[in-house]
Structures are given as C-alpha cells and as structure tokens.
C-alpha atoms as a PDB file:
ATOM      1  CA  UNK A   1     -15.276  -7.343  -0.320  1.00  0.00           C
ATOM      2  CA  UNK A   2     -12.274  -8.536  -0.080  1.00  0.00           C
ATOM      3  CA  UNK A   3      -9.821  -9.141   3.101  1.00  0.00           C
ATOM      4  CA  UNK A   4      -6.619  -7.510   3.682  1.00  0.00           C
ATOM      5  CA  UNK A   5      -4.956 -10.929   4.405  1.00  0.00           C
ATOM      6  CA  UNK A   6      -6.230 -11.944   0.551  1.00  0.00           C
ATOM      7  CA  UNK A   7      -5.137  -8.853  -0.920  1.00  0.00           C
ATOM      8  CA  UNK A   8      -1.662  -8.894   0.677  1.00  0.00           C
ATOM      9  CA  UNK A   9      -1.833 -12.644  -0.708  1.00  0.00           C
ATOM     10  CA  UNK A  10      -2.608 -11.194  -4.302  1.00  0.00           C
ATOM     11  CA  UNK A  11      -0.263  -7.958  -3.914  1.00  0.00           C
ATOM     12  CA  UNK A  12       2.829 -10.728  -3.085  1.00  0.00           C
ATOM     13  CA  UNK A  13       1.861 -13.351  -5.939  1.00  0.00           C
ATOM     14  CA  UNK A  14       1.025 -10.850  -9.113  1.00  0.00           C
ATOM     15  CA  UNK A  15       1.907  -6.599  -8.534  1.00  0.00           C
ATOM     16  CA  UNK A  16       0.721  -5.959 -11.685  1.00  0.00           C
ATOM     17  CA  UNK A  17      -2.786  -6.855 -11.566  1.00  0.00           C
ATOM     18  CA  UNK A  18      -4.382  -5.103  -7.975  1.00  0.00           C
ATOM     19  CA  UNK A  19      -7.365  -3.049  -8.167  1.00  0.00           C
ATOM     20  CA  UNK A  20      -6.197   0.600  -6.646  1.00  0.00           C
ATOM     21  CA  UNK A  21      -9.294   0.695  -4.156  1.00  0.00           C
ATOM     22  CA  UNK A  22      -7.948  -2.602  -2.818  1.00  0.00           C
ATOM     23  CA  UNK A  23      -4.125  -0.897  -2.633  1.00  0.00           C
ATOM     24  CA  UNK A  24      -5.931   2.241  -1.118  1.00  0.00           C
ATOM     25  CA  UNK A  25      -7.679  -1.009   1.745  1.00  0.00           C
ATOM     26  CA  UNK A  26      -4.400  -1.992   2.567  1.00  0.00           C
ATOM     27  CA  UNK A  27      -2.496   1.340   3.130  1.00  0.00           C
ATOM     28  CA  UNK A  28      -5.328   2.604   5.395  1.00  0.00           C
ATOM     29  CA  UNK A  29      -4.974  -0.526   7.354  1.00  0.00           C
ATOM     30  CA  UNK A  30      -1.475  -0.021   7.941  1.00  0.00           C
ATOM     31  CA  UNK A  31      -0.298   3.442   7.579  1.00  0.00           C
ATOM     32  CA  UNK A  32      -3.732   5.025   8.301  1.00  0.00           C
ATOM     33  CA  UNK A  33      -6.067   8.181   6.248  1.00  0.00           C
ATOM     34  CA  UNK A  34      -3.326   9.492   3.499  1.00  0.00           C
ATOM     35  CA  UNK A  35      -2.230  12.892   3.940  1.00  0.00           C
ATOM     36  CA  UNK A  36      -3.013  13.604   0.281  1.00  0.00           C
ATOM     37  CA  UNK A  37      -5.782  12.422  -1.847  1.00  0.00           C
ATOM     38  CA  UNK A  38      -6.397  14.606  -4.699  1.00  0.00           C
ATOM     39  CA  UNK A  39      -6.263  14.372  -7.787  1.00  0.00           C
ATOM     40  CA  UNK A  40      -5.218  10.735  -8.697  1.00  0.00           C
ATOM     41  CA  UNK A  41      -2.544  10.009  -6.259  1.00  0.00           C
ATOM     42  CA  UNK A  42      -3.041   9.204  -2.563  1.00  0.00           C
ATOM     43  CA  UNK A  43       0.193   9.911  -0.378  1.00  0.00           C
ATOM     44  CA  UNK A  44       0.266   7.941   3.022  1.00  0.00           C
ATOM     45  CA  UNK A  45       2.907   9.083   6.497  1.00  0.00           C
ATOM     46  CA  UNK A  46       5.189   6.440   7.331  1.00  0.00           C
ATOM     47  CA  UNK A  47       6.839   6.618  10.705  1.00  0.00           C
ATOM     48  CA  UNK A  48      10.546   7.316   9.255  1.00  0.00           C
ATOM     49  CA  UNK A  49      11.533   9.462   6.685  1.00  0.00           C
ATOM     50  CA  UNK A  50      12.837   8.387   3.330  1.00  0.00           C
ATOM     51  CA  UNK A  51      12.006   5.521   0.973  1.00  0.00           C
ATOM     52  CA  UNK A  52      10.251   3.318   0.690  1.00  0.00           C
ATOM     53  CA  UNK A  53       7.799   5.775   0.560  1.00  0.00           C
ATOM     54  CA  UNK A  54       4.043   5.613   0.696  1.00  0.00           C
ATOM     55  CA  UNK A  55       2.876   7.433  -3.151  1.00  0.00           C
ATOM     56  CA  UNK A  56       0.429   5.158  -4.942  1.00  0.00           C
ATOM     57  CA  UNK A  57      -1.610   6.449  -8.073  1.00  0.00           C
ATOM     58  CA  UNK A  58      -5.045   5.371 -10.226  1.00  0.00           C
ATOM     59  CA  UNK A  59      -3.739   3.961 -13.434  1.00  0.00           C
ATOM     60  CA  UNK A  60      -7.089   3.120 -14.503  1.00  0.00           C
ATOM     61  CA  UNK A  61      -8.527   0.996 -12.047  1.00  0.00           C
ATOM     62  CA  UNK A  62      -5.053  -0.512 -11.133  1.00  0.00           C
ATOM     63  CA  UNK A  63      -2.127   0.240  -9.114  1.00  0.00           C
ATOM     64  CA  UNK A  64       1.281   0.375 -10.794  1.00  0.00           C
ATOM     65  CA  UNK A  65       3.119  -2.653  -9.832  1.00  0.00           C
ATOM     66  CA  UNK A  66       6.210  -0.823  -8.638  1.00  0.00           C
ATOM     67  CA  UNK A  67       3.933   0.933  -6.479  1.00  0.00           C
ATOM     68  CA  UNK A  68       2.572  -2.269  -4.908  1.00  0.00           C
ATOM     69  CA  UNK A  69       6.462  -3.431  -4.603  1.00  0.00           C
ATOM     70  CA  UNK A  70       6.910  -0.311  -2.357  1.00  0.00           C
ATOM     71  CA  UNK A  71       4.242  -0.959  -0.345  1.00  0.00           C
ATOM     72  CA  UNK A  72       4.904  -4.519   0.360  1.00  0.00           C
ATOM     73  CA  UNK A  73       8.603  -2.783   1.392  1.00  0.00           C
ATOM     74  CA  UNK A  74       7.148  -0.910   3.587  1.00  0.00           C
ATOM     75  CA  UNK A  75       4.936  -3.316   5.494  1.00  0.00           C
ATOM     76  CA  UNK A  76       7.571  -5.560   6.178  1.00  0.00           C
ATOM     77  CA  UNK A  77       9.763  -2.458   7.172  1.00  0.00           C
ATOM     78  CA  UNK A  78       6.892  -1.345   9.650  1.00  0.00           C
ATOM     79  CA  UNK A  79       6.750  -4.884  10.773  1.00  0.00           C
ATOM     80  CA  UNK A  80      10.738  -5.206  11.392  1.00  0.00           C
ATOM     81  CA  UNK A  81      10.315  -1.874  13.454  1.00  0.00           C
ATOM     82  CA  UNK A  82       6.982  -2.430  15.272  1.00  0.00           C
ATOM     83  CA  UNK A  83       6.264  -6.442  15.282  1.00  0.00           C
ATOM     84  CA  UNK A  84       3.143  -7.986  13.160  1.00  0.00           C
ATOM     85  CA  UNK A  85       0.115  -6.847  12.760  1.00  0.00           C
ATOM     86  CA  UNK A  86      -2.746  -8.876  14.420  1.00  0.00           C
END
C-alpha cells in the first residue's frame, strides 16, 4: 500500500500514469469522503467555490492526467489557505 507522501511524489513527477484508487487515497486525505461516487466519477467539496475543482474519473484503472494536474492545484491552494498538512 502505498503512502500519500509517495503518491503525491508520483502524481508531481508523471500525471499520466496514477492508478485512480491511489488518486481516490489522496483526495480523501485532503478534501475528505466525496460527495458523489457513482457511476465512474467521484466528486470531492473544496472549501471555496470555483476551480480548481475536485471531479476525478476511472479511465480504466487510471486517472486522467489533467485530472491529477487539478488536484495537485488544489492541494497547494488548500495549503496557501490553511498551512501544510502534517
């Protein structure tokens, strides 16, 4: 199983190859249970409204790398806003 430091680590250095459960590991960690998780997309609440918006989706196995992009947006967003995580 793999730790949320590592997958940030892999998210940062190649978008286009994360595993969506691993996506899914790090958007509970930091945004919390998505609001919406049927069908093949997951939608996560951010504390402001507008982009970058949480909306990641099972292409296979994978995340879409743009989809990674915007999450690694909005961690360092949340981060500005609320300091690092520990």
């Amino acid at each position: 199983m793999a730790k949320i430091k590592d997958i940030l680590v892999q998210m940062v250095q190649n978008p286009k190859d994360v595993r969506f459960i691993d996506l899914c590991k790090v958007c509970n960690r930091y945004f919390g249970e998505p609001r919406q998780s049927s069908s093949s997309h997951r939608i996560y609440k951010t504390p402001w409204q507008g982009d970058p918006r949480i909306n990641i989706q099972n292409h296979k196995g994978k995340a879409k790398a743009y989809q990674v992009k915007q999450v690694l947006l909005a961690i360092e967003r949340l981060e500005v806003d609320h300091g690092p995580e520990k």
